[in-house]
PDB file of N, CA and C in Angstrom:
ATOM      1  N   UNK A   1      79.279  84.721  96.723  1.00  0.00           N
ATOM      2  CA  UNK A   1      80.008  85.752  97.401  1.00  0.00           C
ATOM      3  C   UNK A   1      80.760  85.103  98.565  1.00  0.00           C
ATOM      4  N   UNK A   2      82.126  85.425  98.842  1.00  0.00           N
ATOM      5  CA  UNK A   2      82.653  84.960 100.118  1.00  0.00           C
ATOM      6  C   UNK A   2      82.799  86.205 100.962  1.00  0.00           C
ATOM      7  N   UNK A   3      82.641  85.436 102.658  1.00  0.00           N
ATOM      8  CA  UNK A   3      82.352  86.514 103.591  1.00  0.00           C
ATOM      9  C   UNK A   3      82.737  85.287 104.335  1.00  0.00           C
ATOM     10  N   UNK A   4      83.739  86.086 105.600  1.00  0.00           N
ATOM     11  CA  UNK A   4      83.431  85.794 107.129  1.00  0.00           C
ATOM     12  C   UNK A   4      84.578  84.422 106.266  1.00  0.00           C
ATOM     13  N   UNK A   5      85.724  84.604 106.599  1.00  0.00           N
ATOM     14  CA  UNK A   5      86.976  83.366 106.380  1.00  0.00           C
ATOM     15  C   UNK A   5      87.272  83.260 107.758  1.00  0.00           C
ATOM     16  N   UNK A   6      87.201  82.289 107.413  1.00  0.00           N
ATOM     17  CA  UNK A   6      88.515  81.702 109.005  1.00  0.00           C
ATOM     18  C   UNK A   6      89.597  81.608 108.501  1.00  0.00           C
ATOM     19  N   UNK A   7      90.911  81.720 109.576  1.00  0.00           N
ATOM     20  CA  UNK A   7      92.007  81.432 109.584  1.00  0.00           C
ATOM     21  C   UNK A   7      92.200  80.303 108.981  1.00  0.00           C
ATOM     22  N   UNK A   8      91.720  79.511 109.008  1.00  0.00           N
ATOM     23  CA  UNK A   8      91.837  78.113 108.034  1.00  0.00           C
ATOM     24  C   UNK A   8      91.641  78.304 106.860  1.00  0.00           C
ATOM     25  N   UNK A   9      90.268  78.866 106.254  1.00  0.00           N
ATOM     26  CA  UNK A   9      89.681  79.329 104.869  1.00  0.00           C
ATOM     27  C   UNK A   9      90.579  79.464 104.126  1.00  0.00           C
ATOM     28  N   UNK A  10      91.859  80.672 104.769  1.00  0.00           N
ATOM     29  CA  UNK A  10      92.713  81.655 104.534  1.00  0.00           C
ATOM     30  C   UNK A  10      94.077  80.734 103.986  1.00  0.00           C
ATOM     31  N   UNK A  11      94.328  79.903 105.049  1.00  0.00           N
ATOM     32  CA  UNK A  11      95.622  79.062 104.816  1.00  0.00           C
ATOM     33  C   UNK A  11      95.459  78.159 103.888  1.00  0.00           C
ATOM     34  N   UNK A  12      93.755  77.470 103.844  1.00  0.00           N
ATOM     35  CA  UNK A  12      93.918  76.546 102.673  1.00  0.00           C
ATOM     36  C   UNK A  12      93.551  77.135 101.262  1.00  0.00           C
ATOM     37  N   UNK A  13      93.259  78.246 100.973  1.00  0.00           N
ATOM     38  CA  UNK A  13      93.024  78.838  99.671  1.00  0.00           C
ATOM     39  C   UNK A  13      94.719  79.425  99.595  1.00  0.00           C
ATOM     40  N   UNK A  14      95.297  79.928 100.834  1.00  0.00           N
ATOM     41  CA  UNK A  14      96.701  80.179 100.263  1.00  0.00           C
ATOM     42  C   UNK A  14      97.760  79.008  99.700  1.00  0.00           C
ATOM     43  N   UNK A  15      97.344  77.804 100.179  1.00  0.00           N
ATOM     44  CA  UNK A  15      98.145  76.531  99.966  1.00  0.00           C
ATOM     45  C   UNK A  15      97.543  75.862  98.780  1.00  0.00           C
ATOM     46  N   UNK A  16      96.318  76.699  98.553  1.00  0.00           N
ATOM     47  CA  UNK A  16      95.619  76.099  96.968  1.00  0.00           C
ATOM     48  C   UNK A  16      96.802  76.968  95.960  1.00  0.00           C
ATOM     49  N   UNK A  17      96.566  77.781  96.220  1.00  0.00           N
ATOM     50  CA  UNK A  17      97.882  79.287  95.838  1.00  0.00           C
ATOM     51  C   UNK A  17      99.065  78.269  95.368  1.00  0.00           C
ATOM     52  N   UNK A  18     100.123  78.438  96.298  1.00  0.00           N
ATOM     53  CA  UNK A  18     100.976  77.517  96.369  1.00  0.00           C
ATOM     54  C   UNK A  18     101.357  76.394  95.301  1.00  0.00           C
ATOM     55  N   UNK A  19     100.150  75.343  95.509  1.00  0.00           N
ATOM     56  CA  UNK A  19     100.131  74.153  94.423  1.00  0.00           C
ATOM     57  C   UNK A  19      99.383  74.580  93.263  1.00  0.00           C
ATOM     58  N   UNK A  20      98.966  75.531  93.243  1.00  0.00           N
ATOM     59  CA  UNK A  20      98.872  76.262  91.654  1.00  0.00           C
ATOM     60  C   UNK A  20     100.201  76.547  91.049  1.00  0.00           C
ATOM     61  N   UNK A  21     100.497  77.584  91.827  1.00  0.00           N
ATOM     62  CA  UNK A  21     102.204  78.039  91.198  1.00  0.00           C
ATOM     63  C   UNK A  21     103.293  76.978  90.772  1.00  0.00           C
ATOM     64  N   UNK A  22     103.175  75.824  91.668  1.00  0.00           N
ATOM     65  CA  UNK A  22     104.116  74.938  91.566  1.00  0.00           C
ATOM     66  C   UNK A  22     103.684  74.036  90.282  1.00  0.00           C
ATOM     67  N   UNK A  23     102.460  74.043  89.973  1.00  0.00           N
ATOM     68  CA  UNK A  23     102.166  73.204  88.890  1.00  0.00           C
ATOM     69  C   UNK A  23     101.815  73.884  87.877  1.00  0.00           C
ATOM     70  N   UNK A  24     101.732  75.109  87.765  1.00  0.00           N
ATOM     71  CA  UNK A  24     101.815  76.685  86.520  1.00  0.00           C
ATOM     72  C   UNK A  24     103.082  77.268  86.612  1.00  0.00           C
ATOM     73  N   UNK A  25     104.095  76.987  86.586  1.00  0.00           N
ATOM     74  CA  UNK A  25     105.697  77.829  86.857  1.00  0.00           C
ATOM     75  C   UNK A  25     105.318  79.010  85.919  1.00  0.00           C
ATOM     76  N   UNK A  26     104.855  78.757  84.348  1.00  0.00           N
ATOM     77  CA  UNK A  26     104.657  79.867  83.434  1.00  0.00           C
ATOM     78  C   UNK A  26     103.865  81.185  83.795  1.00  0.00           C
ATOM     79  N   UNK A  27     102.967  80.598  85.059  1.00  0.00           N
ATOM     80  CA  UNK A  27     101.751  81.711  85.242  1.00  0.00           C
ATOM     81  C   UNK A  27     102.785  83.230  86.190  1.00  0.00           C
ATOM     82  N   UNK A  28     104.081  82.798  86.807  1.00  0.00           N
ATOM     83  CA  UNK A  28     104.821  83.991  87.507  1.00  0.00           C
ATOM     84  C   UNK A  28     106.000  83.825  88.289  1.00  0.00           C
ATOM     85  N   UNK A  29     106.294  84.165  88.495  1.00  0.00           N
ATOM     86  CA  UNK A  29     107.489  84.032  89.676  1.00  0.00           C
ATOM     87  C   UNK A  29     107.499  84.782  90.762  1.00  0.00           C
ATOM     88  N   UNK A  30     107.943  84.480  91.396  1.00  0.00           N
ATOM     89  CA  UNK A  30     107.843  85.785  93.303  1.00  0.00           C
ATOM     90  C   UNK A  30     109.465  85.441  93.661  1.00  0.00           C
ATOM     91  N   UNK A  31     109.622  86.536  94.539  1.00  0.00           N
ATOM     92  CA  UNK A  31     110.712  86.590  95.230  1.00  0.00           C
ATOM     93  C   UNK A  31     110.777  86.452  96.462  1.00  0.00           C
ATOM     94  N   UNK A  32     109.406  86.981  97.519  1.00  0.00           N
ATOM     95  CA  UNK A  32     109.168  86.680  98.499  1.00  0.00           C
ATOM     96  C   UNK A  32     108.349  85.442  98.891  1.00  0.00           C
ATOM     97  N   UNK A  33     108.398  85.406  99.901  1.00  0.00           N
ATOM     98  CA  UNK A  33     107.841  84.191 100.854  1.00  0.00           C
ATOM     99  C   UNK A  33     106.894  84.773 101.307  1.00  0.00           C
ATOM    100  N   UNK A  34     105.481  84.941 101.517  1.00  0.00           N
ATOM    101  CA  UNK A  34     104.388  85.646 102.644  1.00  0.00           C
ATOM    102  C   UNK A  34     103.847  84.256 103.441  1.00  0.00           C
ATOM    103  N   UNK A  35     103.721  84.765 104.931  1.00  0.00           N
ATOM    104  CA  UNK A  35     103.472  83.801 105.488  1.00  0.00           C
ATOM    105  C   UNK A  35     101.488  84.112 105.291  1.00  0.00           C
ATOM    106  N   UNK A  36     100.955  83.504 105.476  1.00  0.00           N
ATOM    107  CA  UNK A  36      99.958  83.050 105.969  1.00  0.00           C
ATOM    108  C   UNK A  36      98.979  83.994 107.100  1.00  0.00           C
ATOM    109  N   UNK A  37      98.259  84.746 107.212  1.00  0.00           N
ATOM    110  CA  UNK A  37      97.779  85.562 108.080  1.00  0.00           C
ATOM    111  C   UNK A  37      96.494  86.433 107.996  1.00  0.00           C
ATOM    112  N   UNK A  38      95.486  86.096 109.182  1.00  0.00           N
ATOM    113  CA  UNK A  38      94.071  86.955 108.878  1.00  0.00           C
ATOM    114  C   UNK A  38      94.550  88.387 109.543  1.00  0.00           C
ATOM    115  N   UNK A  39      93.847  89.272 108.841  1.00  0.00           N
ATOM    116  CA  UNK A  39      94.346  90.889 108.865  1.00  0.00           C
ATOM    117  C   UNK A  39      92.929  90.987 109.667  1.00  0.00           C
ATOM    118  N   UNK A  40      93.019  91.876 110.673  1.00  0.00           N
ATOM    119  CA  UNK A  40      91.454  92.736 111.131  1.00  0.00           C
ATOM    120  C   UNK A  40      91.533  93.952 110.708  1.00  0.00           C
ATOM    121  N   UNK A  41      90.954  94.808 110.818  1.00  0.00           N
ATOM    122  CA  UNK A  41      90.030  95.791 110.775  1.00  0.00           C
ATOM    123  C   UNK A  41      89.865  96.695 109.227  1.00  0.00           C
ATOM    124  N   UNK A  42      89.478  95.942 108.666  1.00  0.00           N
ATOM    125  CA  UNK A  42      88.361  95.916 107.316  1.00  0.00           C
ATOM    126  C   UNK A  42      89.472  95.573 105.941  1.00  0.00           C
ATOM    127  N   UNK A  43      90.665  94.967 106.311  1.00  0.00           N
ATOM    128  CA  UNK A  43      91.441  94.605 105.666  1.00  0.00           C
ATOM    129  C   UNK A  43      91.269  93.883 104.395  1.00  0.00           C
ATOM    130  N   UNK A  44      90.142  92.921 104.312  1.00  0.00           N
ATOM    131  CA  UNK A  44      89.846  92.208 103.340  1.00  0.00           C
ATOM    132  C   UNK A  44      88.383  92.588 102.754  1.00  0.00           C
ATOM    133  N   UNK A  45      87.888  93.025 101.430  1.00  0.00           N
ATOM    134  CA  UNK A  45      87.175  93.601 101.312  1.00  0.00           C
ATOM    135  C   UNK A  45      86.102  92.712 100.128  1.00  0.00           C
ATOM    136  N   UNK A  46      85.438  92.973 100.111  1.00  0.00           N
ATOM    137  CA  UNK A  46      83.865  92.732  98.367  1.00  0.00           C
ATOM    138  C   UNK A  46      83.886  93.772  97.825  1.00  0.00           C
ATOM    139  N   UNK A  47      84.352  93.213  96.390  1.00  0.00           N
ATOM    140  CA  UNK A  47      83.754  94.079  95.718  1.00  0.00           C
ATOM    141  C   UNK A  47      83.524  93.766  94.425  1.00  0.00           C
ATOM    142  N   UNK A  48      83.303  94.411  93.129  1.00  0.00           N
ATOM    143  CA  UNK A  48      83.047  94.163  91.751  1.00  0.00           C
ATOM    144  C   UNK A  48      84.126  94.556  90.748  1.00  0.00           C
ATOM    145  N   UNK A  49      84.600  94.062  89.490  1.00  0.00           N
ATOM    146  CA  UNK A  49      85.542  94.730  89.236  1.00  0.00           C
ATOM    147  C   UNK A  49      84.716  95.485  87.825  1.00  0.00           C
ATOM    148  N   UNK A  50      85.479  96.727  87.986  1.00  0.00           N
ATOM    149  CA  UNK A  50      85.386  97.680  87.130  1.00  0.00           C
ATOM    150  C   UNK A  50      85.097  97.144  85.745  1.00  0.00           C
ATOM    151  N   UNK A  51      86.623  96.478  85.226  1.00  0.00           N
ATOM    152  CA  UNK A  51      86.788  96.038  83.897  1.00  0.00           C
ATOM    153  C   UNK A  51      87.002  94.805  83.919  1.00  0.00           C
ATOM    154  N   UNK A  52      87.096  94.392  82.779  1.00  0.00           N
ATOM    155  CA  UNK A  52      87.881  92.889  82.952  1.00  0.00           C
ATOM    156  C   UNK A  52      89.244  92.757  83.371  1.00  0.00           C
ATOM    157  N   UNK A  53      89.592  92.042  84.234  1.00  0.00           N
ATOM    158  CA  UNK A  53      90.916  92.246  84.880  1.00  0.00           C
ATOM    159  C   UNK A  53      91.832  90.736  84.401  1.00  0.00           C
ATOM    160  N   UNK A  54      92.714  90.966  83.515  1.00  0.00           N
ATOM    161  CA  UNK A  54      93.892  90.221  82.966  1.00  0.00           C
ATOM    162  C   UNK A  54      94.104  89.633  84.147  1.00  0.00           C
ATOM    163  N   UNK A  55      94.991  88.312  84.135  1.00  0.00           N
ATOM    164  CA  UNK A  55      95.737  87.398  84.794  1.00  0.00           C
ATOM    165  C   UNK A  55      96.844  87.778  84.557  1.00  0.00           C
ATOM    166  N   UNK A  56      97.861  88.238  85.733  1.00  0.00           N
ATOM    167  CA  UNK A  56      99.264  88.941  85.853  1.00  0.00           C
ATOM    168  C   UNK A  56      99.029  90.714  85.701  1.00  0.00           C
ATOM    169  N   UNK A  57      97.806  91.055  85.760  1.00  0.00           N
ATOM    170  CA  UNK A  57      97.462  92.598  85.922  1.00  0.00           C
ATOM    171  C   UNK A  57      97.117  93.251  86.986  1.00  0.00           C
ATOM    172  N   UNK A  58      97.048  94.465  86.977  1.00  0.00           N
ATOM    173  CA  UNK A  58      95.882  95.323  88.087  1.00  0.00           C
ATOM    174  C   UNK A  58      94.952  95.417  87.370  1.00  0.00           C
ATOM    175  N   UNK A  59      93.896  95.748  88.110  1.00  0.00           N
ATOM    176  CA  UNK A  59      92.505  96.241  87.628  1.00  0.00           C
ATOM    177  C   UNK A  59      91.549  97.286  88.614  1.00  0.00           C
ATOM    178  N   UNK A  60      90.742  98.083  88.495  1.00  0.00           N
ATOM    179  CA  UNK A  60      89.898  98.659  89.592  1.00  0.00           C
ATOM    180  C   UNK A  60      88.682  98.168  89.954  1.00  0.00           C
ATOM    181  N   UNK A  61      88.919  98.186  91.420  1.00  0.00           N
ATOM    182  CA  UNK A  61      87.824  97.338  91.717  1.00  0.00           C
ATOM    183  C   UNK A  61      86.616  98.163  92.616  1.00  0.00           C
ATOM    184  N   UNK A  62      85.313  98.209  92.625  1.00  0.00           N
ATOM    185  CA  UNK A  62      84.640  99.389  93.324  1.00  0.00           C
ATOM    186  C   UNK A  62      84.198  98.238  93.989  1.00  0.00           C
ATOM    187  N   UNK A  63      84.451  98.798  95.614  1.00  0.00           N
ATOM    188  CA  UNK A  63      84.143  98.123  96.784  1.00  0.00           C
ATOM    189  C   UNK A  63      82.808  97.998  96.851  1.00  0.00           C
ATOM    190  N   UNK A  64      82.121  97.252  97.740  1.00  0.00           N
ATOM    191  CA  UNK A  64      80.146  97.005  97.953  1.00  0.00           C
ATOM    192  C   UNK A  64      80.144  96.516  99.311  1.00  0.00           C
ATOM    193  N   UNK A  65      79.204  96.723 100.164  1.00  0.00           N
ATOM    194  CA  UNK A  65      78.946  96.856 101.680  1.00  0.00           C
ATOM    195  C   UNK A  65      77.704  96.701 102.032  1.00  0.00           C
ATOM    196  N   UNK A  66      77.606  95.739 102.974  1.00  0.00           N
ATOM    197  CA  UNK A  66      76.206  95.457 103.443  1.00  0.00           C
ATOM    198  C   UNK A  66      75.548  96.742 104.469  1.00  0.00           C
ATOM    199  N   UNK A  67      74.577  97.476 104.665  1.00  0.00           N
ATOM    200  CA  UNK A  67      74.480  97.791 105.637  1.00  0.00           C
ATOM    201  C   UNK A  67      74.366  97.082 107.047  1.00  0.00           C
ATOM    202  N   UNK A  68      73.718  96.299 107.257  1.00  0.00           N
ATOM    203  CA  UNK A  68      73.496  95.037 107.609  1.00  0.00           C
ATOM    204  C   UNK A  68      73.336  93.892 107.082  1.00  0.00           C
ATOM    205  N   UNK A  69      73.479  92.507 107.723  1.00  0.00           N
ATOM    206  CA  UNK A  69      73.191  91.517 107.455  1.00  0.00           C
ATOM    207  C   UNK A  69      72.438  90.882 106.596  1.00  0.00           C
ATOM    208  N   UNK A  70      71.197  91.585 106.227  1.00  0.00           N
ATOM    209  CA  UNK A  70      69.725  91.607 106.126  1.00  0.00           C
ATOM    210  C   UNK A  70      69.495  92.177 104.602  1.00  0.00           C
ATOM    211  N   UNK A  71      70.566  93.545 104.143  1.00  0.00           N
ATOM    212  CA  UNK A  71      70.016  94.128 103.316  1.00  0.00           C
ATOM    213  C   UNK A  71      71.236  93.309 102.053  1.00  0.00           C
ATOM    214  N   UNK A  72      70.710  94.701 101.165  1.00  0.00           N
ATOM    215  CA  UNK A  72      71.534  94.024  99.575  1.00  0.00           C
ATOM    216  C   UNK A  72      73.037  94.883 100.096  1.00  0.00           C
ATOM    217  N   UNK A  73      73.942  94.160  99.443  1.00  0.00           N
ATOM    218  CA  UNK A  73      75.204  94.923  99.184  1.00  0.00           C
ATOM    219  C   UNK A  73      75.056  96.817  98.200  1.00  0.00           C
ATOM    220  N   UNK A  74      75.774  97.305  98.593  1.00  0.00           N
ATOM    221  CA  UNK A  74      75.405  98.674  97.683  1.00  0.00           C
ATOM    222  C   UNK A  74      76.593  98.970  97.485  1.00  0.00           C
ATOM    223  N   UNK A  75      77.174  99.380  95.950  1.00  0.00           N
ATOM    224  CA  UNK A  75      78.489 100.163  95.707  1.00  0.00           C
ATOM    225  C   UNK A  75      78.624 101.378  96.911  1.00  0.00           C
ATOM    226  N   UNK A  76      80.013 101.473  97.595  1.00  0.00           N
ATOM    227  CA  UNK A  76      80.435 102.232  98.688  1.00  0.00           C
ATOM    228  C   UNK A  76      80.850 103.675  97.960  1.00  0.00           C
ATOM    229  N   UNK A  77      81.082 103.712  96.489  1.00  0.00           N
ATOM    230  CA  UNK A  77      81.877 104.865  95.860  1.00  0.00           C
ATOM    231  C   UNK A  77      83.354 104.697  96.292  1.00  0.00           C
ATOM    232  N   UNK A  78      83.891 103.881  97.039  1.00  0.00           N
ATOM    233  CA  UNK A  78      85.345 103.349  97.309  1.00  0.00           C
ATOM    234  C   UNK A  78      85.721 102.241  96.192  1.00  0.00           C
ATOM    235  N   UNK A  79      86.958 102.794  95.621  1.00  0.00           N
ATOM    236  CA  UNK A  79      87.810 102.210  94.357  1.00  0.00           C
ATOM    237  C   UNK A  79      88.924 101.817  94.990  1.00  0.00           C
ATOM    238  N   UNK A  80      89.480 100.672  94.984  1.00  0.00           N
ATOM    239  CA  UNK A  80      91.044  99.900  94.624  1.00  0.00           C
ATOM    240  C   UNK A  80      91.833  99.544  93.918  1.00  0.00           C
ATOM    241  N   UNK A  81      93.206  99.810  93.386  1.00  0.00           N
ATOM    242  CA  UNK A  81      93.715  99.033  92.417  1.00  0.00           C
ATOM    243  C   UNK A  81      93.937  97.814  93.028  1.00  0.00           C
ATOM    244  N   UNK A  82      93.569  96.855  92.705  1.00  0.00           N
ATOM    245  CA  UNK A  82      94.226  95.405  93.062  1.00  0.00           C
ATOM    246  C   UNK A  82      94.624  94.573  91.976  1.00  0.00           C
ATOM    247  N   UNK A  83      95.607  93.987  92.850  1.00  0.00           N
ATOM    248  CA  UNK A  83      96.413  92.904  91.296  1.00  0.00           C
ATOM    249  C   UNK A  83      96.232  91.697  91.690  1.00  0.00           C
ATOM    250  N   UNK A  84      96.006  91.209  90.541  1.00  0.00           N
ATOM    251  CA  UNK A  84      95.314  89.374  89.974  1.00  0.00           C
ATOM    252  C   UNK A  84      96.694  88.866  89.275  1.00  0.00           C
ATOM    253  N   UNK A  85      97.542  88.817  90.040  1.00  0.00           N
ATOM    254  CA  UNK A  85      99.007  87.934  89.917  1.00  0.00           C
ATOM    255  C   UNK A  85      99.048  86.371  90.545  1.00  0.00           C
ATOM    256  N   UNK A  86      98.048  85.769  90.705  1.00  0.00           N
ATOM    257  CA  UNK A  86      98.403  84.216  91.428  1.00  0.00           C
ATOM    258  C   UNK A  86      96.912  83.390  91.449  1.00  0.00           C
ATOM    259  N   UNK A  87      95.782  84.122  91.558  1.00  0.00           N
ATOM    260  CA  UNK A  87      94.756  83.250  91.500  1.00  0.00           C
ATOM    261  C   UNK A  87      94.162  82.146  90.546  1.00  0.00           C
ATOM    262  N   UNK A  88      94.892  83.118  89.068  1.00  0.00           N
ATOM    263  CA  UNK A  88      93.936  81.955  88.214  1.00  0.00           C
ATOM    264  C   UNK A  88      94.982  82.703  86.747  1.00  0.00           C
ATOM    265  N   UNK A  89      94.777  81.647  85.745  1.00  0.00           N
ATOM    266  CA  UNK A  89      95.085  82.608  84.532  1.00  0.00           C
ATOM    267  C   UNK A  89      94.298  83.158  83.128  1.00  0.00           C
ATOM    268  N   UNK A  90      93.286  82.715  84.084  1.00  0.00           N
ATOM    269  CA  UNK A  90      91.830  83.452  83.102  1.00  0.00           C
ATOM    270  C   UNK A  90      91.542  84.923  83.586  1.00  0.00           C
ATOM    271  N   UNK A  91      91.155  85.370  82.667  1.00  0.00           N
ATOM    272  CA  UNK A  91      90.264  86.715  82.736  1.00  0.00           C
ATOM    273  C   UNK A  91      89.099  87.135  83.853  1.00  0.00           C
ATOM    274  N   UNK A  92      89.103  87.999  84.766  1.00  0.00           N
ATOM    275  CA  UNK A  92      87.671  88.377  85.608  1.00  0.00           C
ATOM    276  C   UNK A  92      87.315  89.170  84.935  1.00  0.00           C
ATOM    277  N   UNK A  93      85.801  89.484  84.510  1.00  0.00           N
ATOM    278  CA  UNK A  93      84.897  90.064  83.678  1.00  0.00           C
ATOM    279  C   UNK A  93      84.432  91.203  84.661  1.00  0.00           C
ATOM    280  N   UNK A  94      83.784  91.488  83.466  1.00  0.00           N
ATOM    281  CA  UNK A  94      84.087  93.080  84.180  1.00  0.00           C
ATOM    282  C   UNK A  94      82.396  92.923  85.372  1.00  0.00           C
ATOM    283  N   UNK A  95      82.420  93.610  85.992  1.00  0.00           N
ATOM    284  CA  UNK A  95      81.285  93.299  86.986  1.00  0.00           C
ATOM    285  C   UNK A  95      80.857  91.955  87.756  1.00  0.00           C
ATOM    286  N   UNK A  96      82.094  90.997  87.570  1.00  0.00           N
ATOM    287  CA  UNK A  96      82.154  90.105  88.492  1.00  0.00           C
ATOM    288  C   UNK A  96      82.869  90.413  90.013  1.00  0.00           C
ATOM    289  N   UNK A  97      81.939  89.381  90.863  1.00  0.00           N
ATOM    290  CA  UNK A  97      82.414  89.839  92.676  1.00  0.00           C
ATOM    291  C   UNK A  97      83.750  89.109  92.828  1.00  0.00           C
ATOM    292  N   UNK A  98      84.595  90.660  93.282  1.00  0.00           N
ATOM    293  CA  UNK A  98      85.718  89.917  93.846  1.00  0.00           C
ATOM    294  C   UNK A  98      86.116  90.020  95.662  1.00  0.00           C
ATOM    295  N   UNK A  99      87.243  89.007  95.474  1.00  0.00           N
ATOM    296  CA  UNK A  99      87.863  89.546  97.083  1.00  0.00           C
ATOM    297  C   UNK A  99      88.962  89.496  97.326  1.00  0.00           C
ATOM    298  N   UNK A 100      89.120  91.266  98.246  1.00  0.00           N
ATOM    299  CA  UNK A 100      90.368  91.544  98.027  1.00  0.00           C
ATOM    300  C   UNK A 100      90.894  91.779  99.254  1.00  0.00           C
ATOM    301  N   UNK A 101      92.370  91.864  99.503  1.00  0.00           N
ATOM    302  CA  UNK A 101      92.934  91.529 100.617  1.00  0.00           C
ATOM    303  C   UNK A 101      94.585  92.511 100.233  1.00  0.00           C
ATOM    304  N   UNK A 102      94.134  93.370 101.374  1.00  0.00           N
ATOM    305  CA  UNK A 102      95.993  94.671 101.671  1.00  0.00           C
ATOM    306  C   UNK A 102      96.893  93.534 102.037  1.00  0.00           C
ATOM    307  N   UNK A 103      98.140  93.617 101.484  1.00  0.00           N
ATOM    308  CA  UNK A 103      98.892  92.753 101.874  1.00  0.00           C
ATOM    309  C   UNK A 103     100.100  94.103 102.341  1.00  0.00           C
ATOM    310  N   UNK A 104     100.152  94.575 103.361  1.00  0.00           N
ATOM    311  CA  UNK A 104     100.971  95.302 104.232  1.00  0.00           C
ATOM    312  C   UNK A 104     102.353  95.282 103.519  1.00  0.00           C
ATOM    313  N   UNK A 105     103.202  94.547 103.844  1.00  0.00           N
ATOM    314  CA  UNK A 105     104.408  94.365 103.441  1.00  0.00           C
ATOM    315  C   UNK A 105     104.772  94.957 101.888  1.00  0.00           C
ATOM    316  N   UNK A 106     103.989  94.345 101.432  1.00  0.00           N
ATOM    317  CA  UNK A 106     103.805  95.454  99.815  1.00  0.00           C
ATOM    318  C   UNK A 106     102.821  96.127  99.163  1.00  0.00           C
ATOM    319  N   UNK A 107     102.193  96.813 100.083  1.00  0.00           N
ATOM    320  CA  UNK A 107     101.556  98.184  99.804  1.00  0.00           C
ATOM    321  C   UNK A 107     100.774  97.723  99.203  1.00  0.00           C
ATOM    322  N   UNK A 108      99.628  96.718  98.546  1.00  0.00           N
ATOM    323  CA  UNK A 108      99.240  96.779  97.830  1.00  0.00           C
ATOM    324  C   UNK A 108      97.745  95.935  98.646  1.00  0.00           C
ATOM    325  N   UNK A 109      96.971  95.238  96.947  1.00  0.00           N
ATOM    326  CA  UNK A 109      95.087  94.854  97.685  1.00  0.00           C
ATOM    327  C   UNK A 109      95.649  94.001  96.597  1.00  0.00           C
ATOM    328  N   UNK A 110      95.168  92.384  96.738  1.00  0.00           N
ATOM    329  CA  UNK A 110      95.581  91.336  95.408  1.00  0.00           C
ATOM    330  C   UNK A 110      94.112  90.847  95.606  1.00  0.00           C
ATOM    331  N   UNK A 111      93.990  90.061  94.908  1.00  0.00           N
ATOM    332  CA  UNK A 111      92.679  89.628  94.960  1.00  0.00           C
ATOM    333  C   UNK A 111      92.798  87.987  95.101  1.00  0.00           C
ATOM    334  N   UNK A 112      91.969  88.078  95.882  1.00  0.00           N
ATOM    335  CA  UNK A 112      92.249  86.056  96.396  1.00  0.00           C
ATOM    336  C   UNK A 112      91.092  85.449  96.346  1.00  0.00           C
ATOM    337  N   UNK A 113      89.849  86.232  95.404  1.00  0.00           N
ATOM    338  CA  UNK A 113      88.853  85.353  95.615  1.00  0.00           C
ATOM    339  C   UNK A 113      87.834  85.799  94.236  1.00  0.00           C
ATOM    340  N   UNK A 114      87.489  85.275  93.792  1.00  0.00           N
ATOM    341  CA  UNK A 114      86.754  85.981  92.447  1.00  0.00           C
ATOM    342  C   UNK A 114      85.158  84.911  91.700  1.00  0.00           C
ATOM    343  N   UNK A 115      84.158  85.559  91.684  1.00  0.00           N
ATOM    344  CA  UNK A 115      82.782  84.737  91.128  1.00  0.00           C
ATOM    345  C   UNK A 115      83.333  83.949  89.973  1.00  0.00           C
ATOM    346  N   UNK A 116      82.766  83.012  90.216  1.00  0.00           N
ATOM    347  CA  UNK A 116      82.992  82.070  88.812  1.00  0.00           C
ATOM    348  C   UNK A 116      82.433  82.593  87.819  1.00  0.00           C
ATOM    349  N   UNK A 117      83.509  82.401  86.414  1.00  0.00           N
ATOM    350  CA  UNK A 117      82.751  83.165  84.748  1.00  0.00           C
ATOM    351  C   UNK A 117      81.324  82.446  84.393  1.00  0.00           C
TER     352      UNK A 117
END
């Protein structure tokens, strides 16, 4: 499970991003540029995905929340669509942990972090 990124975490998984795309041209194309940036207040989230979620798709993802530190994660009953456009071009299975992140500028939750198959 990932938790608790630093600003660094953030820039070097986005620059992993980056030299993915550049060495997968087939996996997409973008039009924009996003810079680089940690979001506060509950912006980036855990959770599980619904279904199996395609590479270049959306999928729903049901959020999970610690009460504390201490205890187990518990489904919140909070759902997201988020899209899996850049991380990888394999499949996330369905009930694998993901992590997802609002990207403001385009309305949307992508997912930038996902359990290994």
């Amino acid at each position: 499970m990932i938790v608790g990124l630093s600003e660094s975490d953030v820039m070097t998984l986005r620059q992993m991003a980056a030299e993915f795309r550049a060495r997968n041209p087939q996996v997409g194309t973008f039009t924009a540029s996003r810079q680089p940036t940690v979001l506060s207040g509950g912006q980036v989230k855990i959770g599980k995905a619904n279904a199996d979620i395609t590479a270049g798709t959306a999928g729903t993802v049901n959020i999970w929340r610690r009460a504390t530190p201490t205890t187990a994660a518990v489904d919140t009953g909070e759902t997201v669509e988020a899209y899996f456009d850049w991380l990888s071009t394999e499949t996330i299975s369905a009930g694998k942990e993901v992590l997802v992140e609002w990207f403001k500028d385009e309305g949307i939750f992508r997912i930038i972090g996902s359990e290994c198959e």
